[in-house]
PDB file of N, CA and C in Angstrom:
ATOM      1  N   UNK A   1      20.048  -9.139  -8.204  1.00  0.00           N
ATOM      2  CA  UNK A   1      19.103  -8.079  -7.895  1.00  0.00           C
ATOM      3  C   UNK A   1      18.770  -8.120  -6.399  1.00  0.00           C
ATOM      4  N   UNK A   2      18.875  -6.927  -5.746  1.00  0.00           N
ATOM      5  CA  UNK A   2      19.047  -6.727  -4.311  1.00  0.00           C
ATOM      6  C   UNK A   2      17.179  -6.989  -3.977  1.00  0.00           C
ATOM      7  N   UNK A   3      16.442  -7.879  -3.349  1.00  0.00           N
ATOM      8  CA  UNK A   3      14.941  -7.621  -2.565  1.00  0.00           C
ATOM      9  C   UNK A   3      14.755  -6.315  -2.057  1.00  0.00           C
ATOM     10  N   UNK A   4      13.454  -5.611  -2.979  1.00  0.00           N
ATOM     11  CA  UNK A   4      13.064  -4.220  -1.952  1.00  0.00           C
ATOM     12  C   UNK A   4      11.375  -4.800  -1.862  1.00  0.00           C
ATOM     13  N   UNK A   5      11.511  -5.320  -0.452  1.00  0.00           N
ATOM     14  CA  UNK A   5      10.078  -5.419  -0.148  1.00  0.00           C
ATOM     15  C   UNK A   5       9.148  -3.898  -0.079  1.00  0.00           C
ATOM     16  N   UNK A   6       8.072  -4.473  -0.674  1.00  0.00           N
ATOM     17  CA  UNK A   6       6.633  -3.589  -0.383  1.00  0.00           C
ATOM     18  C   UNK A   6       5.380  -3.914  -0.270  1.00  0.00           C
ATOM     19  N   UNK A   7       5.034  -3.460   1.235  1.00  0.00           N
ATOM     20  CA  UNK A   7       3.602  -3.486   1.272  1.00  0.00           C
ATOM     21  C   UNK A   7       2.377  -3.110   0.738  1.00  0.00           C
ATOM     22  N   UNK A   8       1.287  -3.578   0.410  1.00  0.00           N
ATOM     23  CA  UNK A   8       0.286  -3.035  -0.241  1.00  0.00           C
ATOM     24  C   UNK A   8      -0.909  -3.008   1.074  1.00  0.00           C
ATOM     25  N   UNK A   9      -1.674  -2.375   1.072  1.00  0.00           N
ATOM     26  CA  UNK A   9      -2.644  -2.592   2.312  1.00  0.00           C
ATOM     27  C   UNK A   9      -3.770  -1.221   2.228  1.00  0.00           C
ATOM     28  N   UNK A  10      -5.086  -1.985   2.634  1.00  0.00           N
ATOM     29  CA  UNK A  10      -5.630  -0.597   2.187  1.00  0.00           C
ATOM     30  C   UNK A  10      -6.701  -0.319   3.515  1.00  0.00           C
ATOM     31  N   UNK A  11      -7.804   0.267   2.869  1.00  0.00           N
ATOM     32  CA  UNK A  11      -8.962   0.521   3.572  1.00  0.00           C
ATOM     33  C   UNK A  11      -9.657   2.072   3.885  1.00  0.00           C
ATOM     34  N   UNK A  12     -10.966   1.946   5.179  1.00  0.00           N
ATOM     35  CA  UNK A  12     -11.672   3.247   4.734  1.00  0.00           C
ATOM     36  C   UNK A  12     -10.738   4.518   5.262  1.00  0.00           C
ATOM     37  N   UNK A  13     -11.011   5.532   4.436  1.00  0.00           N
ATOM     38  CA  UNK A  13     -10.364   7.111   4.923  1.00  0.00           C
ATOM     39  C   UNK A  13     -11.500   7.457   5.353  1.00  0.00           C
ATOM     40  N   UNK A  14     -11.391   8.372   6.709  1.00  0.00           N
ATOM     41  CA  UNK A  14     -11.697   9.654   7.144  1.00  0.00           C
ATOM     42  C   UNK A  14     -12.371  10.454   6.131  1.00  0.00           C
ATOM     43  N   UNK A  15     -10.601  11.110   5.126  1.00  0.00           N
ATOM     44  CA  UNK A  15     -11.398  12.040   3.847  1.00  0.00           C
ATOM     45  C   UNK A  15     -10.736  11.416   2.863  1.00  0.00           C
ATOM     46  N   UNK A  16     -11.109  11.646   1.945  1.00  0.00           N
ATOM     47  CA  UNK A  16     -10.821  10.822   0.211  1.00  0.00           C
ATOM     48  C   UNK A  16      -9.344  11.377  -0.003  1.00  0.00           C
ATOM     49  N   UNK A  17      -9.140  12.955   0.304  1.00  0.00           N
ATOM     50  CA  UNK A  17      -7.734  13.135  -0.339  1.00  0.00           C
ATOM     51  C   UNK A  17      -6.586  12.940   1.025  1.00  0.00           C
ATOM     52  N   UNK A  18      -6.868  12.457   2.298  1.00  0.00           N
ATOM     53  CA  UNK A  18      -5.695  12.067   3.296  1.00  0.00           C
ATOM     54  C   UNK A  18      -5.308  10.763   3.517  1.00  0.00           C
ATOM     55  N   UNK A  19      -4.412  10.267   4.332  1.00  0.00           N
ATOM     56  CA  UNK A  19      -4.061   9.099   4.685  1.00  0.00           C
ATOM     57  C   UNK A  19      -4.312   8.549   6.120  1.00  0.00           C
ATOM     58  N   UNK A  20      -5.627   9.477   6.621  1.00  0.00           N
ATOM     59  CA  UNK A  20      -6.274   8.547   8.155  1.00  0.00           C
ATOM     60  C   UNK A  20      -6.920   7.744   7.953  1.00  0.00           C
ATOM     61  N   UNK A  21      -6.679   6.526   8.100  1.00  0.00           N
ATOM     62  CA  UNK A  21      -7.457   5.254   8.258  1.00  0.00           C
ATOM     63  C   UNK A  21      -8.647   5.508   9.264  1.00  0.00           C
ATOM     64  N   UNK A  22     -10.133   5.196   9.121  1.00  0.00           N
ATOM     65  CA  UNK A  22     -11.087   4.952   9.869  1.00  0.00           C
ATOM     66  C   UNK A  22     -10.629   3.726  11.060  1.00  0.00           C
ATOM     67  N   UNK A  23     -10.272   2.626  10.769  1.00  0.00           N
ATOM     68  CA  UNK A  23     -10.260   1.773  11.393  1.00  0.00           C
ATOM     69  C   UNK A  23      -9.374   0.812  10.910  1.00  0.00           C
ATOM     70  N   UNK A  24      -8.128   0.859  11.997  1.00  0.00           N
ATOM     71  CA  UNK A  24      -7.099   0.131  11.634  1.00  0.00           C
ATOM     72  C   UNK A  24      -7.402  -0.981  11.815  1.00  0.00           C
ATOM     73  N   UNK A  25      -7.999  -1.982  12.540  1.00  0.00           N
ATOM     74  CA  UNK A  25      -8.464  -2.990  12.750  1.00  0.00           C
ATOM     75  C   UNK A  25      -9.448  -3.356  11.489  1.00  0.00           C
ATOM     76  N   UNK A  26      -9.775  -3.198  10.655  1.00  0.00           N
ATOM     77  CA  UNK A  26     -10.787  -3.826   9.412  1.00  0.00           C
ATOM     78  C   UNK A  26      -9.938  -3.367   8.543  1.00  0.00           C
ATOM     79  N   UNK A  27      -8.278  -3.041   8.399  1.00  0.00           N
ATOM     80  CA  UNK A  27      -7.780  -3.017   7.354  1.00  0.00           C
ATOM     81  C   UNK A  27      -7.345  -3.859   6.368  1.00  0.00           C
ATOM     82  N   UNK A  28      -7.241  -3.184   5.139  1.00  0.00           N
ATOM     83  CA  UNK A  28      -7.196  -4.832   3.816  1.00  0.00           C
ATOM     84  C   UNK A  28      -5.654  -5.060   3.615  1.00  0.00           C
ATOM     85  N   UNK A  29      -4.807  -5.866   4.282  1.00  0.00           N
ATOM     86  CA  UNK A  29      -3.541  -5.934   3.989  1.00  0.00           C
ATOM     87  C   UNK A  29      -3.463  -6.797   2.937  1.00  0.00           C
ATOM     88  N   UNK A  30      -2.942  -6.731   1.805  1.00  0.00           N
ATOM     89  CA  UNK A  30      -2.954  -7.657   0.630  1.00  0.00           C
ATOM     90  C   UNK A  30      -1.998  -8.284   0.404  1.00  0.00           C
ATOM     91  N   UNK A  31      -0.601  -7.709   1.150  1.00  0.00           N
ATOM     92  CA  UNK A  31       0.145  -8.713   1.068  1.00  0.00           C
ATOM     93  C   UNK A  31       2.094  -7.939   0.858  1.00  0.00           C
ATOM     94  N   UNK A  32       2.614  -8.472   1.128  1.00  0.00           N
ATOM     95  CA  UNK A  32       4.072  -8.273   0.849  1.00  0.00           C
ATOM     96  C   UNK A  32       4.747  -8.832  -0.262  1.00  0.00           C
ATOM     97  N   UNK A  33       5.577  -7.740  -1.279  1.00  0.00           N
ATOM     98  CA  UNK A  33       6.012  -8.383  -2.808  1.00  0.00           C
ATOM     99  C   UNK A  33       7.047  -7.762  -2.813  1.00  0.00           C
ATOM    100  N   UNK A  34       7.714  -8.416  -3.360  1.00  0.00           N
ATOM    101  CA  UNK A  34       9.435  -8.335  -3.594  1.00  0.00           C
ATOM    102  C   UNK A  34       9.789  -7.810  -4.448  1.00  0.00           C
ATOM    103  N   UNK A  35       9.202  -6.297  -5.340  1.00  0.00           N
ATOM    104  CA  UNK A  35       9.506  -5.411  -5.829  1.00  0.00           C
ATOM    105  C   UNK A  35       8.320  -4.305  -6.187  1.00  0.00           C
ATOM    106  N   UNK A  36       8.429  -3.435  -6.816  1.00  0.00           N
ATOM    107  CA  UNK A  36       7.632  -2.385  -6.958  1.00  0.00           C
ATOM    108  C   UNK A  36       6.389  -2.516  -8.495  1.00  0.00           C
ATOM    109  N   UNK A  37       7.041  -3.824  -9.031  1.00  0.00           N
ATOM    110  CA  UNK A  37       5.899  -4.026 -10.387  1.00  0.00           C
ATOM    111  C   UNK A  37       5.101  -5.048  -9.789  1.00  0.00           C
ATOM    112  N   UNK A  38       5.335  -5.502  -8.577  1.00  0.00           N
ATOM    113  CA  UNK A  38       4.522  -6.810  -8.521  1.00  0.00           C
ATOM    114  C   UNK A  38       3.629  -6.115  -7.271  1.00  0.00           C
ATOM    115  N   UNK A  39       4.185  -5.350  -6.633  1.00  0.00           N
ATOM    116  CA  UNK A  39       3.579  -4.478  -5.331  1.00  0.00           C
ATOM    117  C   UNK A  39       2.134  -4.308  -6.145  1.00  0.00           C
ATOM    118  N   UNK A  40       2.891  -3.021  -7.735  1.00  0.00           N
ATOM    119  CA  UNK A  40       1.804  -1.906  -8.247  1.00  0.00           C
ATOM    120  C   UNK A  40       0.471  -2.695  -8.608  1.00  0.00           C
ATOM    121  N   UNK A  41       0.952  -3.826  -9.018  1.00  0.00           N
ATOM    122  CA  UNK A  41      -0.127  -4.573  -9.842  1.00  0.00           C
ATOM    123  C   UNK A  41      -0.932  -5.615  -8.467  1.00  0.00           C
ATOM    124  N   UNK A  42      -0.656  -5.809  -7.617  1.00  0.00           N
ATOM    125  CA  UNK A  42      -1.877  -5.674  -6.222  1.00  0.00           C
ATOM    126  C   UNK A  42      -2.504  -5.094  -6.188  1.00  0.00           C
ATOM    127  N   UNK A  43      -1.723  -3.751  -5.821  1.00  0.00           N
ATOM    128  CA  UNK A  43      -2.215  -2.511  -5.658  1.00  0.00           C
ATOM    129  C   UNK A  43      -3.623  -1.534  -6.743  1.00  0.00           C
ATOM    130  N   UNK A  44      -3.388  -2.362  -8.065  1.00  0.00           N
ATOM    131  CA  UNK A  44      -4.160  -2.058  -8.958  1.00  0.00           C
ATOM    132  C   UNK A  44      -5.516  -2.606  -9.103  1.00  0.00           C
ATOM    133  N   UNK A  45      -5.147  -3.865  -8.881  1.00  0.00           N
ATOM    134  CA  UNK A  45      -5.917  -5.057  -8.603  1.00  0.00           C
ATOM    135  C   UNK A  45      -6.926  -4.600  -7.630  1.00  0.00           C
ATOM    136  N   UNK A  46      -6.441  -4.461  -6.169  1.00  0.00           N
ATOM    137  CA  UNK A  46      -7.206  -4.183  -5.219  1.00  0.00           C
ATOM    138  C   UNK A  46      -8.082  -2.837  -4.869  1.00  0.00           C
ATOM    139  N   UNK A  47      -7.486  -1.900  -5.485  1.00  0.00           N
ATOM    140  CA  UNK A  47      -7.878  -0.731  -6.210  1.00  0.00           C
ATOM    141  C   UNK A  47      -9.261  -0.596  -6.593  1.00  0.00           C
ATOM    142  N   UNK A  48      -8.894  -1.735  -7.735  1.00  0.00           N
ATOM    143  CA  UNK A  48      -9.967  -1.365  -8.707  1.00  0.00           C
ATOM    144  C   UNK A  48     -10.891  -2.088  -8.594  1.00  0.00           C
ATOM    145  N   UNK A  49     -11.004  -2.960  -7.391  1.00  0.00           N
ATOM    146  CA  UNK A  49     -12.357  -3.659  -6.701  1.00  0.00           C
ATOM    147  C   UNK A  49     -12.844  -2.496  -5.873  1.00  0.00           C
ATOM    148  N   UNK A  50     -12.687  -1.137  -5.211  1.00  0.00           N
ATOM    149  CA  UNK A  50     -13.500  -0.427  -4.830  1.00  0.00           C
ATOM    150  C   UNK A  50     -13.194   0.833  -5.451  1.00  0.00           C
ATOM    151  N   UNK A  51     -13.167   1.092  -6.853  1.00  0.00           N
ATOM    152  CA  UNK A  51     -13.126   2.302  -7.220  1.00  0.00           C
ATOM    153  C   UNK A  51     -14.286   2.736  -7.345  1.00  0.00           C
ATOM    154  N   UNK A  52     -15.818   2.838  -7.085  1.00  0.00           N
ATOM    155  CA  UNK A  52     -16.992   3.575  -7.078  1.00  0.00           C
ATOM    156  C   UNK A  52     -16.682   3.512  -5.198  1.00  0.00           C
ATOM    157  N   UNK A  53     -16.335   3.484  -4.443  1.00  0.00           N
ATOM    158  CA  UNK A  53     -15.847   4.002  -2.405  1.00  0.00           C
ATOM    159  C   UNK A  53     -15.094   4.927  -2.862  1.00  0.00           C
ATOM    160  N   UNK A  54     -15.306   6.308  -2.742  1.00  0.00           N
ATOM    161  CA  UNK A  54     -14.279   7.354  -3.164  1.00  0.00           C
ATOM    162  C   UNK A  54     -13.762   7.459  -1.488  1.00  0.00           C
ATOM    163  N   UNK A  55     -14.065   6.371   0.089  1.00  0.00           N
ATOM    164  CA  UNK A  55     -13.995   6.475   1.250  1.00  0.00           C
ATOM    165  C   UNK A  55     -12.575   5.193   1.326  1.00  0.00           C
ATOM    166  N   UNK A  56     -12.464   4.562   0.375  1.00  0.00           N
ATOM    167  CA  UNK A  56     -11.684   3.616   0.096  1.00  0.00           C
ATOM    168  C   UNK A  56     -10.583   3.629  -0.454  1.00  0.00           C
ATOM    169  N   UNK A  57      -9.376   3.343   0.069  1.00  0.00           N
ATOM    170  CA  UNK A  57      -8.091   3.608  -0.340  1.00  0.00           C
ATOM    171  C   UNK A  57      -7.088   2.483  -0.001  1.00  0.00           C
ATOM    172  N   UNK A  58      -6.303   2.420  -1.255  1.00  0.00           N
ATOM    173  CA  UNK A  58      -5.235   1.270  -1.133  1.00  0.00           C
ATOM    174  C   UNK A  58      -3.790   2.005  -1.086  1.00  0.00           C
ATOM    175  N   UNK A  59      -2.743   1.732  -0.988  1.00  0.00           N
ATOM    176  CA  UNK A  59      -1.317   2.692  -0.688  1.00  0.00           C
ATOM    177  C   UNK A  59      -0.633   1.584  -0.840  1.00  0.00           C
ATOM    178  N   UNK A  60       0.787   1.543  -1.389  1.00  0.00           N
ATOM    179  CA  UNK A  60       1.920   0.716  -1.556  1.00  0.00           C
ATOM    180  C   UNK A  60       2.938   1.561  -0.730  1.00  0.00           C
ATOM    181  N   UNK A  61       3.539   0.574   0.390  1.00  0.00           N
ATOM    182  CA  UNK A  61       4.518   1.112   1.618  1.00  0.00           C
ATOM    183  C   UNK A  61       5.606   0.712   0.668  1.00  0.00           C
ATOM    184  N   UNK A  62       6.904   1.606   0.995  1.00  0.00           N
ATOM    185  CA  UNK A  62       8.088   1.097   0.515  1.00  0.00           C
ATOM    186  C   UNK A  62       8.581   0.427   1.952  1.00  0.00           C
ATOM    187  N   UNK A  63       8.432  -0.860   2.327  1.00  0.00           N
ATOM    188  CA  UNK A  63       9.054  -1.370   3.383  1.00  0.00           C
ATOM    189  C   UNK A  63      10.627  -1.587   3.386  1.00  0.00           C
ATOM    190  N   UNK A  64      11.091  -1.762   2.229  1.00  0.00           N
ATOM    191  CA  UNK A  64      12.677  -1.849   2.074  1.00  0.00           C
ATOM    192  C   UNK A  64      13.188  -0.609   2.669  1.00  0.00           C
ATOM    193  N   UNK A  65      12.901   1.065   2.378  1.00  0.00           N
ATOM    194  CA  UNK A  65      13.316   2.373   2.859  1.00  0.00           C
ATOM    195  C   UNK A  65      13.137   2.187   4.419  1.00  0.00           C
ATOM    196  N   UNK A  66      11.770   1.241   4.815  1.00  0.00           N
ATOM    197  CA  UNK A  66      11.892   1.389   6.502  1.00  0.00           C
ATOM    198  C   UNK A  66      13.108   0.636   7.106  1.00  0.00           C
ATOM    199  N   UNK A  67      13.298  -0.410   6.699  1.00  0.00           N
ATOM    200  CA  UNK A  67      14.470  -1.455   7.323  1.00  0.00           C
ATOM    201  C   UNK A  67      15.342  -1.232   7.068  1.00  0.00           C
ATOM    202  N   UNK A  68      16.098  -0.583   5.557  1.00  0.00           N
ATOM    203  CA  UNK A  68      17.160  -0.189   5.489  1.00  0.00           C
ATOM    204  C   UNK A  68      17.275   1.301   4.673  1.00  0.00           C
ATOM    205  N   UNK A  69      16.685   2.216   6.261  1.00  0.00           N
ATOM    206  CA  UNK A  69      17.022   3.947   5.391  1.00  0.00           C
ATOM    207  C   UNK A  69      18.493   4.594   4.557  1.00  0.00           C
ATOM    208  N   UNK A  70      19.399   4.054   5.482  1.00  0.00           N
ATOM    209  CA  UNK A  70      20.743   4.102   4.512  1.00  0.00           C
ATOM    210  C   UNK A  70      21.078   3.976   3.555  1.00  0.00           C
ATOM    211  N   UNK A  71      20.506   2.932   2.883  1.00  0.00           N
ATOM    212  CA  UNK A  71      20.726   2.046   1.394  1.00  0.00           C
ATOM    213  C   UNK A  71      19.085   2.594   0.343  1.00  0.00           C
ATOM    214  N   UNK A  72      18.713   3.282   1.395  1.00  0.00           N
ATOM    215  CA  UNK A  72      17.052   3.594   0.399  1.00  0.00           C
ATOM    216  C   UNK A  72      17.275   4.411  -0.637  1.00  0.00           C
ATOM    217  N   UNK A  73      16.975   4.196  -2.123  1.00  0.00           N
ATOM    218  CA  UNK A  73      16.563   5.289  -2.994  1.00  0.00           C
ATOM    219  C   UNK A  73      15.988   6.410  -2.575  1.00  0.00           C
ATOM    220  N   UNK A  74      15.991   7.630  -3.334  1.00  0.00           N
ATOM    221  CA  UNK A  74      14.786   8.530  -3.126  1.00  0.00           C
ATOM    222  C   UNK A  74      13.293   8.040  -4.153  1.00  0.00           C
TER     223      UNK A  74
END
């Protein structure tokens, strides 16, 4: 099985439904995982420690598509 790293990393929005970070510097990086079930379940995890911050947002990067766009799924 080929490694598709992904980032999980979160923090405050601007507005609830975009992807501008308030402040890249106080962002929550949670960490880098070596596939997309172990990413989601960070991602869920970390999530669901600020789901009453509707200003609060977590996102899973596909870092594997950045390093290797050629070989990336859609």
């Amino acid at each position: 099985m080929t490694q598709k790293l992904h980032l999980v990393m979160g923090g405050r929005v601007k507005d609830p439904t975009g992807l501008e970070f308030v402040d890249l510097n106080d962002m929550d990086i949670v960490g880098v995982f070596p596939d997309m079930a172990t990413a989601k379940n960070a991602w869920k995890s970390a999530a669901q420690r600020t789901v009453d911050d509707a200003e609060m947002k977590y996102v899973i990067v596909h870092l594997h598509r950045l390093l290797d766009p050629e070989t990336a799924e859609a």
